[in-house]
C-alpha atoms as a PDB file:
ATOM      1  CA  UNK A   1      -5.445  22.558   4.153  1.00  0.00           C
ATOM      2  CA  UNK A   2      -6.704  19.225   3.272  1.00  0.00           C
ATOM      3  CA  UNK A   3      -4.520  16.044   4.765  1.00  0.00           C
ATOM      4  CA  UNK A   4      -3.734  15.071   0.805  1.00  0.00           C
ATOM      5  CA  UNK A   5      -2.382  18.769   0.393  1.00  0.00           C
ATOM      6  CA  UNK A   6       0.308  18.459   2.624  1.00  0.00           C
ATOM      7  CA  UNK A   7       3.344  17.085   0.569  1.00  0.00           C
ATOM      8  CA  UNK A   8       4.942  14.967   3.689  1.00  0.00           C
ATOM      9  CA  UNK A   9       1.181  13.298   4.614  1.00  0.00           C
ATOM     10  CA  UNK A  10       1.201   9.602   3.607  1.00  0.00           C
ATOM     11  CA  UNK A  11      -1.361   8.337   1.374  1.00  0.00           C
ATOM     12  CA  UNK A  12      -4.198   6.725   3.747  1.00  0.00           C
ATOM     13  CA  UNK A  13      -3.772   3.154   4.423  1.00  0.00           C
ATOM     14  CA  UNK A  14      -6.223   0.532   3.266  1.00  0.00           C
ATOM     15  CA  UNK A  15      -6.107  -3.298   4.047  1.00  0.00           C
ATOM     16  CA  UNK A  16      -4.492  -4.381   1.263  1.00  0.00           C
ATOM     17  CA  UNK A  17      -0.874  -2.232   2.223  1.00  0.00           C
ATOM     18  CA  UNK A  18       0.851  -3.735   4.976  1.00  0.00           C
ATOM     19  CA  UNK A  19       0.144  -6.650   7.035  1.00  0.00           C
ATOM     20  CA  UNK A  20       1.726  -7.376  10.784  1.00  0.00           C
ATOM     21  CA  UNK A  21       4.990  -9.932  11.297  1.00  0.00           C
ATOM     22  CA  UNK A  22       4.600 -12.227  13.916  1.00  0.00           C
ATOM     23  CA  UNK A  23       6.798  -9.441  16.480  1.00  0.00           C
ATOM     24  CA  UNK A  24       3.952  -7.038  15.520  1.00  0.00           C
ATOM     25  CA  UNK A  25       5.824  -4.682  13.063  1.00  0.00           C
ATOM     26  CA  UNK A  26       3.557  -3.199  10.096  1.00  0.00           C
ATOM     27  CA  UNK A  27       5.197  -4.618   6.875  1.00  0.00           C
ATOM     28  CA  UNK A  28       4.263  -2.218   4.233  1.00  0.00           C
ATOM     29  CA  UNK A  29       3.498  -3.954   0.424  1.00  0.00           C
ATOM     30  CA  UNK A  30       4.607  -3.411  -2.649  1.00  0.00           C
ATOM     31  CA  UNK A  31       1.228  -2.022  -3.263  1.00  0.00           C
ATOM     32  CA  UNK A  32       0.936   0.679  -0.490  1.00  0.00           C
ATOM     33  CA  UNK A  33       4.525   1.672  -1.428  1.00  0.00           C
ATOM     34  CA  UNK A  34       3.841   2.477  -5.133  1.00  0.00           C
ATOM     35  CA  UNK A  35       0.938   4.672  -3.894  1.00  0.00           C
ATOM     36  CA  UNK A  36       3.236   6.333  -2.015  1.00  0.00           C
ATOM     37  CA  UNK A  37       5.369   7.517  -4.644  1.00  0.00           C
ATOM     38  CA  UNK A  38       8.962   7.278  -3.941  1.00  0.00           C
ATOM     39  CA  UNK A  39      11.675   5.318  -2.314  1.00  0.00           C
ATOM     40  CA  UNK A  40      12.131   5.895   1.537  1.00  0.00           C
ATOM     41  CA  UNK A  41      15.983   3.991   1.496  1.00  0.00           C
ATOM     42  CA  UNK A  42      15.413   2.317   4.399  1.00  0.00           C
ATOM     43  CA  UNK A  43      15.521  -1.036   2.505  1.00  0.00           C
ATOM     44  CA  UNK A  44      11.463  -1.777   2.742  1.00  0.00           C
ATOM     45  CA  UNK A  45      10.994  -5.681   2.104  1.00  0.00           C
ATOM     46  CA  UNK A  46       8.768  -5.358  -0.656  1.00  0.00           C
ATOM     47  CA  UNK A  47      10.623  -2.302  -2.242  1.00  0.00           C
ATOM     48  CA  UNK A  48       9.333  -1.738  -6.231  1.00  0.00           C
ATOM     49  CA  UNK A  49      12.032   0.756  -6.722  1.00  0.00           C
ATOM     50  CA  UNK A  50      14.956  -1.806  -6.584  1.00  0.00           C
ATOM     51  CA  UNK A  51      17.060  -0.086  -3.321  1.00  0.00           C
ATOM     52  CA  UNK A  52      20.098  -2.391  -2.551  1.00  0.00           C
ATOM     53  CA  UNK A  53      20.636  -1.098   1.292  1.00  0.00           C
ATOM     54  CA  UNK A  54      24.215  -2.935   0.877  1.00  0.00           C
ATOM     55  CA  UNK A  55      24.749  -0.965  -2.167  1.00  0.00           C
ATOM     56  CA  UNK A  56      22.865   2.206  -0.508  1.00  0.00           C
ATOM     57  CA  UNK A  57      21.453   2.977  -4.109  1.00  0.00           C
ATOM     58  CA  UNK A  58      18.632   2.180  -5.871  1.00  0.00           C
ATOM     59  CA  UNK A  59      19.782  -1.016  -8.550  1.00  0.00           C
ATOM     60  CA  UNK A  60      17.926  -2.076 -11.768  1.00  0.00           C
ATOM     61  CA  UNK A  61      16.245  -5.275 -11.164  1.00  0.00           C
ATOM     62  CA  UNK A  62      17.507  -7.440 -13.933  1.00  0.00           C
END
């Protein structure tokens, strides 16, 4: 099975998805996570999907 056949394998990175905070922690972009296809809920910084962690649900963007 190819790694982009497996339905839980994340989409490769390239240098343009994430970048490092000053701790060290990869910060994923709003790029990288539209390639990945769906919302995690963890309440990603750069989120495109619109997921309100306070809310813990996904809210239009107005």
């Amino acid at each position: 099975m190819a790694p982009m056949d497996d339905p839980y394998s994340s989409p490769p990175l390239d240098p343009e998805d994430f970048y490092r905070s000053a701790e060290g922690y990869i910060i994923f972009t709003e790029k990288y996570l539209l390639k990945r296809g769906y919302c995690c809920k963890n309440g990603c910084k750069h989120c495109p999907y619109g997921f309100d962690r306070k809310a813990g649900r996904i809210v239009p963007k107005k």
